[in-house]
C-alpha atoms as a PDB file:
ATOM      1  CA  UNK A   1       6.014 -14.812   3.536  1.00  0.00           C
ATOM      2  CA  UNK A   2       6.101 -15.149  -0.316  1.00  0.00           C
ATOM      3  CA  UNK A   3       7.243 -12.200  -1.974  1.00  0.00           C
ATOM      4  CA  UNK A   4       6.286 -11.458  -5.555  1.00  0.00           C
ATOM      5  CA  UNK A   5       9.061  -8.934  -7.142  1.00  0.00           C
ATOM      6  CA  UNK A   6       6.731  -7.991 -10.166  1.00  0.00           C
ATOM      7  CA  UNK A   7       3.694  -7.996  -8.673  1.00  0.00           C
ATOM      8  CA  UNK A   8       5.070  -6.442  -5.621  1.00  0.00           C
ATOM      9  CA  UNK A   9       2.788  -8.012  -2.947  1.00  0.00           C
ATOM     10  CA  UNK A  10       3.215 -10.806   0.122  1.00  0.00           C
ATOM     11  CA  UNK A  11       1.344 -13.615  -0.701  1.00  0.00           C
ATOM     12  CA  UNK A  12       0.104 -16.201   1.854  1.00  0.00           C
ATOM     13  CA  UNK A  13       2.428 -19.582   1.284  1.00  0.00           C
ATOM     14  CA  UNK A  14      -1.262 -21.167   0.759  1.00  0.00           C
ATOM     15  CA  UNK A  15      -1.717 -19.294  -2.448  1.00  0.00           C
ATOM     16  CA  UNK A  16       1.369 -20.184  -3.959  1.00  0.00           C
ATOM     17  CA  UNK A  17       1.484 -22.445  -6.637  1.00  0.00           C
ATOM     18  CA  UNK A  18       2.844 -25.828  -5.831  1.00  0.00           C
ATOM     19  CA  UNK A  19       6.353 -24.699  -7.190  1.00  0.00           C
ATOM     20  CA  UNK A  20       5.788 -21.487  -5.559  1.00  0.00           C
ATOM     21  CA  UNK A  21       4.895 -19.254  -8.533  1.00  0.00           C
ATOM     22  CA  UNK A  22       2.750 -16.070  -8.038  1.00  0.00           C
ATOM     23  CA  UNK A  23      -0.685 -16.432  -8.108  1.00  0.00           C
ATOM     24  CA  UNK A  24      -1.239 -13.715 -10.672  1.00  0.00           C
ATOM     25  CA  UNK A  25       1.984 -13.403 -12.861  1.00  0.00           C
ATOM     26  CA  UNK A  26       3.313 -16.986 -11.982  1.00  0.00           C
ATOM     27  CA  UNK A  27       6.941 -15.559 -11.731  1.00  0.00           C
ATOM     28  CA  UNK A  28       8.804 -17.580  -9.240  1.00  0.00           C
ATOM     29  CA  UNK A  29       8.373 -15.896  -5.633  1.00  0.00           C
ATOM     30  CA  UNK A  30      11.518 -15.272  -3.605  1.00  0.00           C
ATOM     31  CA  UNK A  31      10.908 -16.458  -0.102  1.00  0.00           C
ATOM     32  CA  UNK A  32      12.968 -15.550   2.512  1.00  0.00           C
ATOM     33  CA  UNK A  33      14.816 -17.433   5.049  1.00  0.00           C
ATOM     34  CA  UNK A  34      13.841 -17.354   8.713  1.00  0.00           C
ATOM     35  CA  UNK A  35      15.824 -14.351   9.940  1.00  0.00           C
ATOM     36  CA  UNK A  36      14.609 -12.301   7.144  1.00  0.00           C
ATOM     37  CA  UNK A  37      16.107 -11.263   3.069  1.00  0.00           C
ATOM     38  CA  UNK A  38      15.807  -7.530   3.799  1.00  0.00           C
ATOM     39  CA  UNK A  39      18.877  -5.622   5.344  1.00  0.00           C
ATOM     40  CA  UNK A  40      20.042  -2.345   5.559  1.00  0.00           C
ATOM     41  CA  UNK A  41      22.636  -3.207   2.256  1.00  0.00           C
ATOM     42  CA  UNK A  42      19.950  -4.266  -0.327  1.00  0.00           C
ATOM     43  CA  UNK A  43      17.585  -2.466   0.953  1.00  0.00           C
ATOM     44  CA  UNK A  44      16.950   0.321  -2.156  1.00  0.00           C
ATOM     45  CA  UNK A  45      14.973   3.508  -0.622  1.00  0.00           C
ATOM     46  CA  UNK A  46      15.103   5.409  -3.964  1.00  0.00           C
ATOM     47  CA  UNK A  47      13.476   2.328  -5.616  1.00  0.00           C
ATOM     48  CA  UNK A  48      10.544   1.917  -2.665  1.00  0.00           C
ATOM     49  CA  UNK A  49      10.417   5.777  -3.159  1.00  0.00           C
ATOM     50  CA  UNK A  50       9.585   5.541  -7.048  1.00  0.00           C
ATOM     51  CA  UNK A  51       5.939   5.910  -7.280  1.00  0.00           C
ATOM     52  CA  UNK A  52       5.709   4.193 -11.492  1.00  0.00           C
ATOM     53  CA  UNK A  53       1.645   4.106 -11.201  1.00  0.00           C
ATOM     54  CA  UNK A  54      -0.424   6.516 -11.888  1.00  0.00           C
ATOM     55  CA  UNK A  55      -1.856   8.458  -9.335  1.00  0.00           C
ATOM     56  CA  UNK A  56      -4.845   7.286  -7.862  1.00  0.00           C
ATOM     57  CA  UNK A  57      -7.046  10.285  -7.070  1.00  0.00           C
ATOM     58  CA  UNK A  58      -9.376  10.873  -3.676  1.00  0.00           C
ATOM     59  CA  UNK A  59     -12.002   8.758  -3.250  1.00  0.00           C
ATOM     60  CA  UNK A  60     -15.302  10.704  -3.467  1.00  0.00           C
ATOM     61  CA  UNK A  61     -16.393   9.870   0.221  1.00  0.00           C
ATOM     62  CA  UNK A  62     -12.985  11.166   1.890  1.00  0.00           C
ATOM     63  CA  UNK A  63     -14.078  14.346  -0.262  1.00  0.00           C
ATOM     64  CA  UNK A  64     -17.476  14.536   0.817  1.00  0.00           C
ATOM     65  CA  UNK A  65     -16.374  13.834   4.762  1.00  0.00           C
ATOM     66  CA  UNK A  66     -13.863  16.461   4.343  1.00  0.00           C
ATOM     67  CA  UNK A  67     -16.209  18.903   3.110  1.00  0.00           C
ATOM     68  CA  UNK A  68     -18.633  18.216   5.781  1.00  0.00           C
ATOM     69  CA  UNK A  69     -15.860  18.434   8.436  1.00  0.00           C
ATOM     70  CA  UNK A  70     -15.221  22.355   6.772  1.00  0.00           C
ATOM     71  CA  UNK A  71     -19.217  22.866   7.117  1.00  0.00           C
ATOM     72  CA  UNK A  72     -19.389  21.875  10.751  1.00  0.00           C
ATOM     73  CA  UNK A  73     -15.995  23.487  12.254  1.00  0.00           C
ATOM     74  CA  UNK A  74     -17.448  26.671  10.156  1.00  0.00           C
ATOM     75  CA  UNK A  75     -20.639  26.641  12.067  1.00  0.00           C
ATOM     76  CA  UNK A  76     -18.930  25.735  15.472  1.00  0.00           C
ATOM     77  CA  UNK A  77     -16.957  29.275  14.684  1.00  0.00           C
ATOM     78  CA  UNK A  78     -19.654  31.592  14.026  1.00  0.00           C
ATOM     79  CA  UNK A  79     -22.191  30.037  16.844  1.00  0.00           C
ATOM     80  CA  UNK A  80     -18.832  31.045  19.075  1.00  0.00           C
ATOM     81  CA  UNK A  81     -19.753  34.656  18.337  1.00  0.00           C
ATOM     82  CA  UNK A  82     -22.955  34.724  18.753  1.00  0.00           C
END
């Protein structure tokens, strides 16, 4: 698979360009040979670590779920003592 260093994303060899440029940056993709580019020397955990975006807050239906989970477990507790 295609991998795009700046855009940091696989890319189906389909959606290359014909001289295997990224789709959306059209930086050169580094593909890697049959047994694989990643090994325990280059591999950088610090770097994969790094978190450079911003952070992308809860999505408002996890929040609502969550809250309903809190409703129905409270219920399920006081219907215990009754």
């Amino acid at each position: 698979m295609p991998w795009c260093e700046p855009c940091s994303k696989y890319f189906a060899p389909s959606a290359m360009g014909d001289d295997g440029s990224c789709p959306q940056c059209f930086a050169i993709a580094d593909m890697p040979s049959a047994h694989g580019s990643i090994t325990a020397k280059n591999l950088d955990l610090k770097k994969l670590a790094a978190h450079d975006e911003q952070d992308i807050p809860l999505p408002w239906h996890f929040k609502l779920l969550v809250g309903a989970l809190l409703l129905y477990l409270s219920w399920r507790v006081i219907e215990l003592f009754r």
